[in-house]
PDB file of N, CA and C in Angstrom:
ATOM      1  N   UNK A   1      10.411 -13.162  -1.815  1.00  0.00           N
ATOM      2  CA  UNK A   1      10.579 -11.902  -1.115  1.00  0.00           C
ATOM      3  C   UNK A   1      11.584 -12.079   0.017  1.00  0.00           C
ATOM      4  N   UNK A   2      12.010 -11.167   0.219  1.00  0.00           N
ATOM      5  CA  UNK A   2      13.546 -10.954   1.192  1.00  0.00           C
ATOM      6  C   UNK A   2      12.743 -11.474   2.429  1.00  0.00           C
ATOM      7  N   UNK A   3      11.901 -10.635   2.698  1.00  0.00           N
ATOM      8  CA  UNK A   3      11.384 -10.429   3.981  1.00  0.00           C
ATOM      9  C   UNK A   3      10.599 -12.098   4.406  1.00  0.00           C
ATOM     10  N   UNK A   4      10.469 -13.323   3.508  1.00  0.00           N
ATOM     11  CA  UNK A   4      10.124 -14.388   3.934  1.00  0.00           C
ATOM     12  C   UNK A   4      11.775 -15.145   4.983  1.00  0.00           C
ATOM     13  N   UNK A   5      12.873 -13.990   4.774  1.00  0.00           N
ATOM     14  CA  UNK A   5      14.208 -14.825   5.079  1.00  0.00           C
ATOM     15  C   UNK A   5      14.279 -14.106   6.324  1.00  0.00           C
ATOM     16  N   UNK A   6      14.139 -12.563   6.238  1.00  0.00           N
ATOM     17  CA  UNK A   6      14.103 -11.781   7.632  1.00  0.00           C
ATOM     18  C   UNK A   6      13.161 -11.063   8.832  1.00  0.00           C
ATOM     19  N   UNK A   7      12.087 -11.464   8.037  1.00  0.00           N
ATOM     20  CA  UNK A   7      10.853 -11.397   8.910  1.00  0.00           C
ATOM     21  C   UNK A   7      10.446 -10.198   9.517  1.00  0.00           C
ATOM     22  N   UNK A   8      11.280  -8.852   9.823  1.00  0.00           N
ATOM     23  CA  UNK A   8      11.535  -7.741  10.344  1.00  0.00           C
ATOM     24  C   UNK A   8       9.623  -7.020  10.246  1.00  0.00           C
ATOM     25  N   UNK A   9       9.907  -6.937  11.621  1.00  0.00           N
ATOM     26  CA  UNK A   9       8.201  -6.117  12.038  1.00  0.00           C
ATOM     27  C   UNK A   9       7.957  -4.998  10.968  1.00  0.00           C
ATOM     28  N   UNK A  10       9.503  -4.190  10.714  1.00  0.00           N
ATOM     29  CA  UNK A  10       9.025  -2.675  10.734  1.00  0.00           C
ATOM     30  C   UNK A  10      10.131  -2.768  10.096  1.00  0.00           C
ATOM     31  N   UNK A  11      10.519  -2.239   8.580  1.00  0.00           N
ATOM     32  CA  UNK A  11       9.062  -1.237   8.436  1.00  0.00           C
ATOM     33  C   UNK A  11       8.192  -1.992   7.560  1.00  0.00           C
ATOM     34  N   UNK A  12       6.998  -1.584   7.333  1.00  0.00           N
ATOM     35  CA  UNK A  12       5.948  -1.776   6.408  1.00  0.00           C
ATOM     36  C   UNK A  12       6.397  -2.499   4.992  1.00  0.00           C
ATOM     37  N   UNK A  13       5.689  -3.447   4.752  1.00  0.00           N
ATOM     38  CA  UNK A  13       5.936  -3.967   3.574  1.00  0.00           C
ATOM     39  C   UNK A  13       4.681  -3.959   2.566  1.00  0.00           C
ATOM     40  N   UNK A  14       4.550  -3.181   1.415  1.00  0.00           N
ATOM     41  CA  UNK A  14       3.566  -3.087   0.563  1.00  0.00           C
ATOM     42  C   UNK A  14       3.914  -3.512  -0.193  1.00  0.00           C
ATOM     43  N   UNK A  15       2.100  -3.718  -1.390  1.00  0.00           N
ATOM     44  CA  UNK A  15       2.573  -4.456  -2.536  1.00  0.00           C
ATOM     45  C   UNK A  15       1.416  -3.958  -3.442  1.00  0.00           C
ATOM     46  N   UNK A  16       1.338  -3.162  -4.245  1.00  0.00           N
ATOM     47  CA  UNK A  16       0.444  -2.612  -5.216  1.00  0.00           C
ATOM     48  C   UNK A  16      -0.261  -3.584  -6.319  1.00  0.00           C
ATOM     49  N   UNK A  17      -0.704  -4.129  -5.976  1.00  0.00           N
ATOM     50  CA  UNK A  17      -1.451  -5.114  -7.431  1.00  0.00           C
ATOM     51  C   UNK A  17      -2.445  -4.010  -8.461  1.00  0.00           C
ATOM     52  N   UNK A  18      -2.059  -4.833  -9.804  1.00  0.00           N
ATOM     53  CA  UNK A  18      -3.153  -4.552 -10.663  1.00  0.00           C
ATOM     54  C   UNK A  18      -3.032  -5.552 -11.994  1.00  0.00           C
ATOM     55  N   UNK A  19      -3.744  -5.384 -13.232  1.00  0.00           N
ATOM     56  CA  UNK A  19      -3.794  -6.658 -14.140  1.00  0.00           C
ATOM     57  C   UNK A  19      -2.103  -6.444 -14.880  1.00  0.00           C
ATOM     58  N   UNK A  20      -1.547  -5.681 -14.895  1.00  0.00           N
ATOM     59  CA  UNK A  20       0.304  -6.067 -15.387  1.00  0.00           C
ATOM     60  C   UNK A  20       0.933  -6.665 -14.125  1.00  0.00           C
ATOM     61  N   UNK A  21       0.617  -6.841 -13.064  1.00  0.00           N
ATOM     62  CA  UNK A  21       1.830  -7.040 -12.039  1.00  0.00           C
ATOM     63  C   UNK A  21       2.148  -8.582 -12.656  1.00  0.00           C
ATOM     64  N   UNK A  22       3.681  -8.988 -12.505  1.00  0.00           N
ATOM     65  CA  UNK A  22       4.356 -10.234 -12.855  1.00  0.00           C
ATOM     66  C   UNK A  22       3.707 -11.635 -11.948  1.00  0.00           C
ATOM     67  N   UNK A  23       2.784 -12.255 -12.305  1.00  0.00           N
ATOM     68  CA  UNK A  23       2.457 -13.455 -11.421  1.00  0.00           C
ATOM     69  C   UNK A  23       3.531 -14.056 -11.003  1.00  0.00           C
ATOM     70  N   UNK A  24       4.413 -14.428 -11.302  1.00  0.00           N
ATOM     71  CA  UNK A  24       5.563 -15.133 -10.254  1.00  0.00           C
ATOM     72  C   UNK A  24       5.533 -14.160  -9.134  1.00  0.00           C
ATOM     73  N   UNK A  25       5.642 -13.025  -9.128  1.00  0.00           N
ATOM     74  CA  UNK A  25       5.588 -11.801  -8.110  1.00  0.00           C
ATOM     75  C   UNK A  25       4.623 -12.403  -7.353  1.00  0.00           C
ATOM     76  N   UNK A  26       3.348 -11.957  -8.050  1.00  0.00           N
ATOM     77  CA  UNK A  26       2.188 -12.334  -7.524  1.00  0.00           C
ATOM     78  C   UNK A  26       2.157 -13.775  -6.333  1.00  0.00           C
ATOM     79  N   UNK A  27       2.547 -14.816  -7.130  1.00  0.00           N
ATOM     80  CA  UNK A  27       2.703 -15.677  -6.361  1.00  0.00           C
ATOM     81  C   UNK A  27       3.349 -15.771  -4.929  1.00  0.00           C
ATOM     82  N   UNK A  28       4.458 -15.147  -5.289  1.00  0.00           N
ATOM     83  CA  UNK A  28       5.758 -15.075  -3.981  1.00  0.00           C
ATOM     84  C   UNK A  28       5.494 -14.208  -3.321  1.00  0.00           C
ATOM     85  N   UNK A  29       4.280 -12.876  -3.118  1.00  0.00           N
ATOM     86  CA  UNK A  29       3.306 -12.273  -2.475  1.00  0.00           C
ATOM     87  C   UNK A  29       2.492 -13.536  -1.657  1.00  0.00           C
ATOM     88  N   UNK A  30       1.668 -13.850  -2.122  1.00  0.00           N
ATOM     89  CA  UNK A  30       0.884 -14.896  -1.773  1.00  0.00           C
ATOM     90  C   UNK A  30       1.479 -16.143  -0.788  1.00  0.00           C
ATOM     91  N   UNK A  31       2.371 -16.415  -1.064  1.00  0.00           N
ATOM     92  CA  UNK A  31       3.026 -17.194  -0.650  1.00  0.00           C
ATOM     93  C   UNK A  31       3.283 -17.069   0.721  1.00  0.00           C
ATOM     94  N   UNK A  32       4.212 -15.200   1.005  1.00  0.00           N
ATOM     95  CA  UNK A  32       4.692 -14.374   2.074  1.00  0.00           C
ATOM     96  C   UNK A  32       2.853 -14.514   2.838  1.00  0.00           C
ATOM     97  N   UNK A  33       2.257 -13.953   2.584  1.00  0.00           N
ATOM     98  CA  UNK A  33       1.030 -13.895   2.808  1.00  0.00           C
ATOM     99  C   UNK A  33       1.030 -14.676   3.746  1.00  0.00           C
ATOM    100  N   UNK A  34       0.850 -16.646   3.476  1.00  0.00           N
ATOM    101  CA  UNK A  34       0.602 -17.386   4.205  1.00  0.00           C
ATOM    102  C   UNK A  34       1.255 -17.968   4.778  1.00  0.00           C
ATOM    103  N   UNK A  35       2.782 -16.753   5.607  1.00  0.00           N
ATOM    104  CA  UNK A  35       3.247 -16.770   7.050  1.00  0.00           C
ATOM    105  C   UNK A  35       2.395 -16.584   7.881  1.00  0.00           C
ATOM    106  N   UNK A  36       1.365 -15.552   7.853  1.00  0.00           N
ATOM    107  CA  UNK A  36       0.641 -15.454   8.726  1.00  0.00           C
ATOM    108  C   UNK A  36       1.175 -14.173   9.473  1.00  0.00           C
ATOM    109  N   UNK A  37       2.093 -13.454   9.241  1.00  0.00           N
ATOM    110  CA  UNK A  37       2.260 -12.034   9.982  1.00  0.00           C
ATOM    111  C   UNK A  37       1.603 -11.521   9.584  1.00  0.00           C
ATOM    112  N   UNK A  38       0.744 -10.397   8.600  1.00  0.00           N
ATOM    113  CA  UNK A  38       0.178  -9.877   8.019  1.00  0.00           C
ATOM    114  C   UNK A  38       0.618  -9.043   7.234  1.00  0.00           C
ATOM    115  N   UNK A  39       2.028  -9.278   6.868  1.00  0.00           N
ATOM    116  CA  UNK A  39       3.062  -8.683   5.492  1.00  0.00           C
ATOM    117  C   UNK A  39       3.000  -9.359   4.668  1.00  0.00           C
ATOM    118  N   UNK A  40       3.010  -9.054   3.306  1.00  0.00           N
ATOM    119  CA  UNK A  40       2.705  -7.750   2.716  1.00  0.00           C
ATOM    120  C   UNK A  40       1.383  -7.421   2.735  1.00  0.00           C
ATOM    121  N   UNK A  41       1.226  -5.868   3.112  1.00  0.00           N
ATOM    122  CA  UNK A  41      -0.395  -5.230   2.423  1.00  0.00           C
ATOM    123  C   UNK A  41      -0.425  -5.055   1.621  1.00  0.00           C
ATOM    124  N   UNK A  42      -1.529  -5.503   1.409  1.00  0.00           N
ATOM    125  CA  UNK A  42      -2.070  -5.832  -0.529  1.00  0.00           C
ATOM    126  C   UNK A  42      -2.449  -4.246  -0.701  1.00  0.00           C
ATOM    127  N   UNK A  43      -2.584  -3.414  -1.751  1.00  0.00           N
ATOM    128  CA  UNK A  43      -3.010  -2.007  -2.380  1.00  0.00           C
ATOM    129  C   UNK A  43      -3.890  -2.476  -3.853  1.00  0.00           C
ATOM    130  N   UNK A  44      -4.589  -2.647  -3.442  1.00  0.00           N
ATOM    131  CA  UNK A  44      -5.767  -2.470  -5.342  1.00  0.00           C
ATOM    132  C   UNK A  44      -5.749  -1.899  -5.896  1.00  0.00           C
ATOM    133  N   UNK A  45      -4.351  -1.477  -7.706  1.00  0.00           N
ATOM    134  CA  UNK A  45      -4.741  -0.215  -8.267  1.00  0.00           C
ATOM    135  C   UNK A  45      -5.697   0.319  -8.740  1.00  0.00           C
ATOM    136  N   UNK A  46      -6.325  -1.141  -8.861  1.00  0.00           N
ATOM    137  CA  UNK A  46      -8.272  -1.015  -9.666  1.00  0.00           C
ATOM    138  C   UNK A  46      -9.476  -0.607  -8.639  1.00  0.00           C
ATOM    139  N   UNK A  47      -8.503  -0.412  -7.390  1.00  0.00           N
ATOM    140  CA  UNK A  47      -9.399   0.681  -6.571  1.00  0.00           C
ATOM    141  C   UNK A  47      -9.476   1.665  -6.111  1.00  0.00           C
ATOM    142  N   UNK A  48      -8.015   1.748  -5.669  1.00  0.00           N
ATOM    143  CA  UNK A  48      -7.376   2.828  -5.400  1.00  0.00           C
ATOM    144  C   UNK A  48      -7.161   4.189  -6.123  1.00  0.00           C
ATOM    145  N   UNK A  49      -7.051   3.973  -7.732  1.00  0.00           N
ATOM    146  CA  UNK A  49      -6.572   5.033  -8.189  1.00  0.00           C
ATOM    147  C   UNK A  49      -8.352   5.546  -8.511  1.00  0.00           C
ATOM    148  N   UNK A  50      -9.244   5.167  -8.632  1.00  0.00           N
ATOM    149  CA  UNK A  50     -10.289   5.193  -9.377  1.00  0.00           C
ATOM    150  C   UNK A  50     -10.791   5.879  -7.878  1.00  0.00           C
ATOM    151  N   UNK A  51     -10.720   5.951  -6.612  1.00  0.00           N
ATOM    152  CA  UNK A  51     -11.293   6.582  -5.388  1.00  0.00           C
ATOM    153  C   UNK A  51     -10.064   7.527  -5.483  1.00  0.00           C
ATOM    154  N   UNK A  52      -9.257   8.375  -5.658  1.00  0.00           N
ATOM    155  CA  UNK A  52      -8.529   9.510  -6.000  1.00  0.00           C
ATOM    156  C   UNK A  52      -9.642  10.298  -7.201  1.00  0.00           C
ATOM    157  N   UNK A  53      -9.444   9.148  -8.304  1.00  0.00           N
ATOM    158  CA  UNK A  53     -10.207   9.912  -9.445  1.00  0.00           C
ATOM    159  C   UNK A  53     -11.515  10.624  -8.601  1.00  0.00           C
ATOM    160  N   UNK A  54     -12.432  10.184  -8.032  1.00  0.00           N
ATOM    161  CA  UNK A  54     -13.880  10.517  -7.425  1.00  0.00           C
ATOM    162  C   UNK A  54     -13.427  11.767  -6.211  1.00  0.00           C
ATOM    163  N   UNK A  55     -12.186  11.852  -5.960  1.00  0.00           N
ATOM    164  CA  UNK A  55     -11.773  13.419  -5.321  1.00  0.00           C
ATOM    165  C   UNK A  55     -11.251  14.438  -5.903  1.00  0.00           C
ATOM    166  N   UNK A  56     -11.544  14.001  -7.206  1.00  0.00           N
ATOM    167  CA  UNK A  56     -10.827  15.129  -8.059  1.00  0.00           C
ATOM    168  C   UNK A  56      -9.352  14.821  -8.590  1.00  0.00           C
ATOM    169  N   UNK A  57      -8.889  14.201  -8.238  1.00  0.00           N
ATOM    170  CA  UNK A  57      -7.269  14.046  -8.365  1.00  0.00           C
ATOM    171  C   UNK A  57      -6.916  13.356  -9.872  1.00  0.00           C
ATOM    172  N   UNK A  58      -6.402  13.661 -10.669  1.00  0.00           N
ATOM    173  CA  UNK A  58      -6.167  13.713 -12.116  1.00  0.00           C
ATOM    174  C   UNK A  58      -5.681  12.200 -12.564  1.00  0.00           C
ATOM    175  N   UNK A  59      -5.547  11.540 -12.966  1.00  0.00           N
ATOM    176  CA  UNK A  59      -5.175  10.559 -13.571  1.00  0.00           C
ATOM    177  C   UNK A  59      -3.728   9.972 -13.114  1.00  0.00           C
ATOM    178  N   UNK A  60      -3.266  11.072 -13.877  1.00  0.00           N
ATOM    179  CA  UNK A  60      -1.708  10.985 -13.772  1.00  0.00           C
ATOM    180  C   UNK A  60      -0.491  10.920 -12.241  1.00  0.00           C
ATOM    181  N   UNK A  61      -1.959  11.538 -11.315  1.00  0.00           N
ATOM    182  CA  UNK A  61      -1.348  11.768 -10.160  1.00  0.00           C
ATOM    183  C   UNK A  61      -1.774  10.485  -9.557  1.00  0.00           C
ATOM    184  N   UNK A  62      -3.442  10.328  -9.758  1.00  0.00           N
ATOM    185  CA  UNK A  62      -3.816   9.405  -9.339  1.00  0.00           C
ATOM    186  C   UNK A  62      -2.787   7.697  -9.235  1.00  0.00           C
ATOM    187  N   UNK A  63      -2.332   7.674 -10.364  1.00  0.00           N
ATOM    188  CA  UNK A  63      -1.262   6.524 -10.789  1.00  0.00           C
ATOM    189  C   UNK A  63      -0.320   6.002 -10.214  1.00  0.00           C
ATOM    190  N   UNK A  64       0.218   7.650  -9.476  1.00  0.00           N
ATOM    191  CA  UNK A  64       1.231   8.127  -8.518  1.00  0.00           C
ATOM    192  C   UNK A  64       1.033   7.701  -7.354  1.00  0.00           C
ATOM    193  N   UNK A  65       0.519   7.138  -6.453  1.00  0.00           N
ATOM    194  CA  UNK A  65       0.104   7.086  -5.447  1.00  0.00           C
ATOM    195  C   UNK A  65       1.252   6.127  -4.326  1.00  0.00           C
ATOM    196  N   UNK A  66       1.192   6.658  -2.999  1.00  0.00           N
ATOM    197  CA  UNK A  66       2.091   5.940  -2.082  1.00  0.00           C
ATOM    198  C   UNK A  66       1.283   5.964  -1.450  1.00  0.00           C
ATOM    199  N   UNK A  67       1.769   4.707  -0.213  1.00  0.00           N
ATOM    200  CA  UNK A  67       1.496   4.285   1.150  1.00  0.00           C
ATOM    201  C   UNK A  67       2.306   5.210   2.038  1.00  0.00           C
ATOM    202  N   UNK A  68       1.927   5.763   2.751  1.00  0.00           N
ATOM    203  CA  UNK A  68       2.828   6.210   3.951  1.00  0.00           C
ATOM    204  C   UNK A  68       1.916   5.583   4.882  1.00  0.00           C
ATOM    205  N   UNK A  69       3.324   5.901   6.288  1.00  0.00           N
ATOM    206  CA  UNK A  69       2.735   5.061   7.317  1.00  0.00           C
ATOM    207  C   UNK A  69       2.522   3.250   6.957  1.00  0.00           C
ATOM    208  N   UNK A  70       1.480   3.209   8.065  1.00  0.00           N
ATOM    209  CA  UNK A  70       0.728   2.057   7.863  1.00  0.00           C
ATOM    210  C   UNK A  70      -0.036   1.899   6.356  1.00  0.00           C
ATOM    211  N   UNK A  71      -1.032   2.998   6.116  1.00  0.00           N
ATOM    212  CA  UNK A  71      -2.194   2.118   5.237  1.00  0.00           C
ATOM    213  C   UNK A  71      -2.241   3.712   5.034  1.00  0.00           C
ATOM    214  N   UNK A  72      -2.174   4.871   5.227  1.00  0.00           N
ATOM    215  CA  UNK A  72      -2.637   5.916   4.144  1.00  0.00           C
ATOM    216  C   UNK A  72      -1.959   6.425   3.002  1.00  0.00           C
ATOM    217  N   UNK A  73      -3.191   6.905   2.196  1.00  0.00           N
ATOM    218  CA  UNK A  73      -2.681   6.661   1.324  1.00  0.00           C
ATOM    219  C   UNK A  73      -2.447   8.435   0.929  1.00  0.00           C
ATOM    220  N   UNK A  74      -1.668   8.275  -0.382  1.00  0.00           N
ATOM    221  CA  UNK A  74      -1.241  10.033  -0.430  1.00  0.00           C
ATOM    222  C   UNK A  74      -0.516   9.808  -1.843  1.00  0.00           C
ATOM    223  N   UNK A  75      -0.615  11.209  -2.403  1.00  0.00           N
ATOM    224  CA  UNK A  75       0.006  11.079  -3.783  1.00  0.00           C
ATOM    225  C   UNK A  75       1.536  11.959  -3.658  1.00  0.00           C
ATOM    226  N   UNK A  76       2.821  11.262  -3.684  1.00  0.00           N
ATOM    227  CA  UNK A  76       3.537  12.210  -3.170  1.00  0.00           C
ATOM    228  C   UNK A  76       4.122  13.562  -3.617  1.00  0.00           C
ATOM    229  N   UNK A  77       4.363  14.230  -2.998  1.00  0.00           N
ATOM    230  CA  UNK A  77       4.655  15.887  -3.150  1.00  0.00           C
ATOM    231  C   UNK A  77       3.475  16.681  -3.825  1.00  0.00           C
ATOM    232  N   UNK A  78       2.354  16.099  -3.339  1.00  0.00           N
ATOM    233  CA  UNK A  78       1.245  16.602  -4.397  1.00  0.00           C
ATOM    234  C   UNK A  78       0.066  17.171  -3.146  1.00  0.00           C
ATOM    235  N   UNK A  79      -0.069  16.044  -2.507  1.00  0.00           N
ATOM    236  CA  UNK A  79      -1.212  16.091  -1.041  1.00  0.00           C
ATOM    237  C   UNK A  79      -0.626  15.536   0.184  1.00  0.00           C
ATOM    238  N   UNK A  80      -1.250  15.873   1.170  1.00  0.00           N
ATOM    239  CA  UNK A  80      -0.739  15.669   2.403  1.00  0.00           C
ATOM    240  C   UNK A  80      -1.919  15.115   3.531  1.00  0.00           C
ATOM    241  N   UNK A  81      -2.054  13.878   3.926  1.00  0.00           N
ATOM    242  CA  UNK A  81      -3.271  13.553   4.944  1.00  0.00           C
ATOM    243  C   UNK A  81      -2.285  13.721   6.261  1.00  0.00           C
ATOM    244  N   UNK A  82      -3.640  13.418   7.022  1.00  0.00           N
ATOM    245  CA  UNK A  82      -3.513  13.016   8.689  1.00  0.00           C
ATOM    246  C   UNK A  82      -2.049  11.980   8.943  1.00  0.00           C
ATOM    247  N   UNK A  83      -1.369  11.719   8.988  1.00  0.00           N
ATOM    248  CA  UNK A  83      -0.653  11.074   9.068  1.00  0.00           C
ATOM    249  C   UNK A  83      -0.538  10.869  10.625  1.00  0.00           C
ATOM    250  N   UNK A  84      -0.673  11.155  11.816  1.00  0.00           N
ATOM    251  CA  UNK A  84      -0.544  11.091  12.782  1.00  0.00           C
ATOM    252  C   UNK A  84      -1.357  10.523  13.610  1.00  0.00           C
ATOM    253  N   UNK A  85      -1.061  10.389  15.356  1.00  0.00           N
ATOM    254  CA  UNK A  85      -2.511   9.751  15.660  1.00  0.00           C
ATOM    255  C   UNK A  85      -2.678  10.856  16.760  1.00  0.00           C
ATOM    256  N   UNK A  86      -4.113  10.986  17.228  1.00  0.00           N
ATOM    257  CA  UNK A  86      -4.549  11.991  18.478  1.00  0.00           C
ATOM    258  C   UNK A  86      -5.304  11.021  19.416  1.00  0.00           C
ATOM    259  N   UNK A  87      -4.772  10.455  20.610  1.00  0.00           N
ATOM    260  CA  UNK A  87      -5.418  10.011  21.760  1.00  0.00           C
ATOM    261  C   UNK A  87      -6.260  10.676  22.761  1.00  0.00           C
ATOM    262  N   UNK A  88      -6.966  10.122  23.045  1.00  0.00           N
ATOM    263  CA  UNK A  88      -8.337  11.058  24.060  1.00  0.00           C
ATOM    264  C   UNK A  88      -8.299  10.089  25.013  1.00  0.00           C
ATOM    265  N   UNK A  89      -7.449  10.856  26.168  1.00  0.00           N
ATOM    266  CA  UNK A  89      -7.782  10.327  27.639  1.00  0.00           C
ATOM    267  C   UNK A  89      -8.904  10.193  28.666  1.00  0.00           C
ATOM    268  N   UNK A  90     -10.143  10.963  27.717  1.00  0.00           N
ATOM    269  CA  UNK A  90     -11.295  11.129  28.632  1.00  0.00           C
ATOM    270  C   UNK A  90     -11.807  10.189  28.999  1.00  0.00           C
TER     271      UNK A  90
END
């Protein structure tokens, strides 16, 4: 992975696993991993798409799925979450 050469905070580096992803991939994930920044975030399709399925969300869309941001998740041009943050000064 590039990002073991440039290290760059931002932006976000994801990585969608499921039983086709290429193990050499896999590996050189793993690998990045144990820099110790906490790039790449791992995504479980064998969890992820199957908790869409349990909101209703169809298969096909379900499949579809992106990271925005940090860690939410969203199917694009389809749904729209919280994406933002709200601080409470109280």
């Amino acid at each position: 992975m590039a990002y073991q050469n440039i290290r760059l905070p931002q932006p976000n580096l994801g990585v969608r696993v499921n039983e086709f992803i290429d193990r050499p991939f896999l590996l050189k994930t793993a690998e990045t991993i144990r820099l110790g920044t906490g790039i790449p975030q791992i995504f479980n399709d064998e969890v992820v798409v199957p908790a869409f399925l349990n909101r209703g969300v169809s298969l096909e869309d379900a499949r579809d799925y992106a990271v925005v941001g940090c860690v939410e998740l969203s199917i694009p041009g389809r749904t729209y979450g919280l994406h933002d943050i709200a601080c409470s000064t109280c």
